[in-house]
C-alpha atoms as a PDB file:
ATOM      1  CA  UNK A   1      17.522  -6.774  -5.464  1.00  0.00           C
ATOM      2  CA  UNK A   2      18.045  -4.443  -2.411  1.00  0.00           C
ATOM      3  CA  UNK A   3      15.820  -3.642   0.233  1.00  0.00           C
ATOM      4  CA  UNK A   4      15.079   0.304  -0.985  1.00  0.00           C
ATOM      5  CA  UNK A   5      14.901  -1.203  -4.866  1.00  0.00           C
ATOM      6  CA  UNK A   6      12.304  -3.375  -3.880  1.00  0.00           C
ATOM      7  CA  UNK A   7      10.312  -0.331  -2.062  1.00  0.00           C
ATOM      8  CA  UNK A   8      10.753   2.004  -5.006  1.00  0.00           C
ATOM      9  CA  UNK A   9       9.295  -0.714  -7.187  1.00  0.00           C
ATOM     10  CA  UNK A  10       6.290  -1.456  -5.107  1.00  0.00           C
ATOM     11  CA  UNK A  11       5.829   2.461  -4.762  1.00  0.00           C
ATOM     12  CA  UNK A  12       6.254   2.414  -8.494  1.00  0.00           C
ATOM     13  CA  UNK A  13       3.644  -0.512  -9.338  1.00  0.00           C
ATOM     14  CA  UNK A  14       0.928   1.136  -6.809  1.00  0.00           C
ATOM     15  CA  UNK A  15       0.714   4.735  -8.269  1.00  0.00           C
ATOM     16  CA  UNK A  16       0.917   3.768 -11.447  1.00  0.00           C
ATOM     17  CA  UNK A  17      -2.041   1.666 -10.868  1.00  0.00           C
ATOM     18  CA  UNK A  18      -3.937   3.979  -8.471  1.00  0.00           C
ATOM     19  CA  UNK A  19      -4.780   7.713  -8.115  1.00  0.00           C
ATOM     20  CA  UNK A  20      -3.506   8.215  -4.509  1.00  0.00           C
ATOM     21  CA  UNK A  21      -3.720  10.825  -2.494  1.00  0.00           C
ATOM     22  CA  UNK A  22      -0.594   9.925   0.081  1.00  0.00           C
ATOM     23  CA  UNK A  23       1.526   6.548   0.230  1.00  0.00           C
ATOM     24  CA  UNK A  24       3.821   5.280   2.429  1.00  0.00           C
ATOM     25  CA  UNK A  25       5.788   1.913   1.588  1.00  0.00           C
ATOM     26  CA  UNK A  26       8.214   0.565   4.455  1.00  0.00           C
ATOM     27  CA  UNK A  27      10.368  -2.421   4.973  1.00  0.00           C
ATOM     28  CA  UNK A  28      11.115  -4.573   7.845  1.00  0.00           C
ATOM     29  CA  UNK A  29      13.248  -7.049   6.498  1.00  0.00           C
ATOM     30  CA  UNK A  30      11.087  -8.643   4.093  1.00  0.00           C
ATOM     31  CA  UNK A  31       7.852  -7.769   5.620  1.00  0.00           C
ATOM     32  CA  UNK A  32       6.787  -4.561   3.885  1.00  0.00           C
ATOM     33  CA  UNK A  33       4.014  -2.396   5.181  1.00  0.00           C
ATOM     34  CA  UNK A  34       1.712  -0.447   2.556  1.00  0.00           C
ATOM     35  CA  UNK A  35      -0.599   2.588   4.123  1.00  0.00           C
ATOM     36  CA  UNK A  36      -2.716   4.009   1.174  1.00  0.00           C
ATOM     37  CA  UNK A  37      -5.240   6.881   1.576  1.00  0.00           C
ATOM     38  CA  UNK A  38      -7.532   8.157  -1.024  1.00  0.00           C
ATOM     39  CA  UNK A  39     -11.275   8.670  -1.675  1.00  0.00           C
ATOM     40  CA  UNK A  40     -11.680   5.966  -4.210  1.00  0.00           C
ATOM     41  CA  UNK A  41     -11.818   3.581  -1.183  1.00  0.00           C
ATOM     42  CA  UNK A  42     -14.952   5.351  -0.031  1.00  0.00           C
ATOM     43  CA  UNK A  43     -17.013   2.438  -1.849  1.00  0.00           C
ATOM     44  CA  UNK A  44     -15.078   0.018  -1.369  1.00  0.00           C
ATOM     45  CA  UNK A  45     -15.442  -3.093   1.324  1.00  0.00           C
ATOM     46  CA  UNK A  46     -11.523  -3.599   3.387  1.00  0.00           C
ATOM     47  CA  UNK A  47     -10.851  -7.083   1.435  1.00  0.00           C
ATOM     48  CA  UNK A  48     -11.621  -4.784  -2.259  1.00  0.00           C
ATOM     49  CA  UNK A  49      -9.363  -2.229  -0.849  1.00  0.00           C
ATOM     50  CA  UNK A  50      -6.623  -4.583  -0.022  1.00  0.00           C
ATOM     51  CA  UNK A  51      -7.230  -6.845  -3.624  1.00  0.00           C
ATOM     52  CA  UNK A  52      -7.064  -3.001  -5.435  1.00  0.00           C
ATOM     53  CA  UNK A  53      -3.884  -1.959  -3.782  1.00  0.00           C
ATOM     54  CA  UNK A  54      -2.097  -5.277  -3.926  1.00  0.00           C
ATOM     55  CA  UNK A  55      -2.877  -6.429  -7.701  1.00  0.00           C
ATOM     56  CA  UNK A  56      -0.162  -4.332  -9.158  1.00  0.00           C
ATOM     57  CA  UNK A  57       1.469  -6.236  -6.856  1.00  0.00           C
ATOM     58  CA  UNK A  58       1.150  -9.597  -7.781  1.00  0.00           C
ATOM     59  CA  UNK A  59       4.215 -10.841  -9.700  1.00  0.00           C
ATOM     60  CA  UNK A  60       6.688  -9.062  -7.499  1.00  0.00           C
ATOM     61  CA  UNK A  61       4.774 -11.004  -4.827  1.00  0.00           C
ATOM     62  CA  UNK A  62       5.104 -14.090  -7.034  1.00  0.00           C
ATOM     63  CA  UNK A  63       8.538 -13.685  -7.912  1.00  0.00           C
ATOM     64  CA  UNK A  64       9.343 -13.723  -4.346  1.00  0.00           C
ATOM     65  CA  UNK A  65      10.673 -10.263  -4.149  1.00  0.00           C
ATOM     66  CA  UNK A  66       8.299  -9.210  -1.034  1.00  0.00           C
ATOM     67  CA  UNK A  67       7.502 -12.015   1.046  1.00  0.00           C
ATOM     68  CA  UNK A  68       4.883 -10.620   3.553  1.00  0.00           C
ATOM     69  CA  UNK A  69       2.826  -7.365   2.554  1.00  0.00           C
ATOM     70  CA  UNK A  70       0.693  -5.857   5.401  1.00  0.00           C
ATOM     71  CA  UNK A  71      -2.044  -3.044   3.927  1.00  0.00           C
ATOM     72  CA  UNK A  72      -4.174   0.083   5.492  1.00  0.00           C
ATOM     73  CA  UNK A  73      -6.054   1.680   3.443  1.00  0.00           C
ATOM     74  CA  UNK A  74      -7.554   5.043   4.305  1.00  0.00           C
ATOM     75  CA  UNK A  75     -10.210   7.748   2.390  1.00  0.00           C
ATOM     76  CA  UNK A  76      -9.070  11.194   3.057  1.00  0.00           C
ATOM     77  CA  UNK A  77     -11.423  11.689   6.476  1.00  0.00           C
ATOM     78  CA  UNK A  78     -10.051   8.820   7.757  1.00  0.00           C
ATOM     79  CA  UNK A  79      -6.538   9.455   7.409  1.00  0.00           C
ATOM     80  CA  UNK A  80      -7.081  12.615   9.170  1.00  0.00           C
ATOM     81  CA  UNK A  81      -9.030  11.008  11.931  1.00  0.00           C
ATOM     82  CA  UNK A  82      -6.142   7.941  12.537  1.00  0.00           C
ATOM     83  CA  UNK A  83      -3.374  10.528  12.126  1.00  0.00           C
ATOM     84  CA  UNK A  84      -4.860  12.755  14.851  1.00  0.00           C
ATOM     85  CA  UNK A  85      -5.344   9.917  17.160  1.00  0.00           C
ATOM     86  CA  UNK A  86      -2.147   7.852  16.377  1.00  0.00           C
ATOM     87  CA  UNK A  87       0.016  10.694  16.128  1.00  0.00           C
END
């Protein structure tokens, strides 16, 4: 499976599984970086964030079709707040 298969599917398996608001999916290689923002992380601690946004995630991750996944995920005022000061 090529590289930008393998990101479509993972963008695929994430918002079909969560409501986000923005989501960015990169590869590196086989390391691929995940940066999720919504408001349904407001309640959530960072390890139930990460578990929530890599469970759809799971037999891709299995299967050995993403080796190394890296996550940020963001509520709405914090995406605005990073992006200001990492722009």
């Amino acid at each position: 499976m090529e590289t930008n298969e393998v990101e479509a599917l993972v963008r695929q398996l994430i918002s079909n599984a969560l409501e986000l608001d923005e989501l960015k999916v990169s590869f590196d290689g086989s390391q691929c970086s995940i940066v999720a923002v919504s408001d349904i992380f407001d309640s959530l601690s960072r390890v139930k964030r990460q578990q929530a946004v890599l469970a759809p995630l799971a037999d891709i991750i299995q299967e050995g079709k993403v080796h190394a996944v890296s996550v940020k995920t963001f509520n709405n005022q914090q995406w605005q707040r990073d992006k200001l000061f990492n722009s």
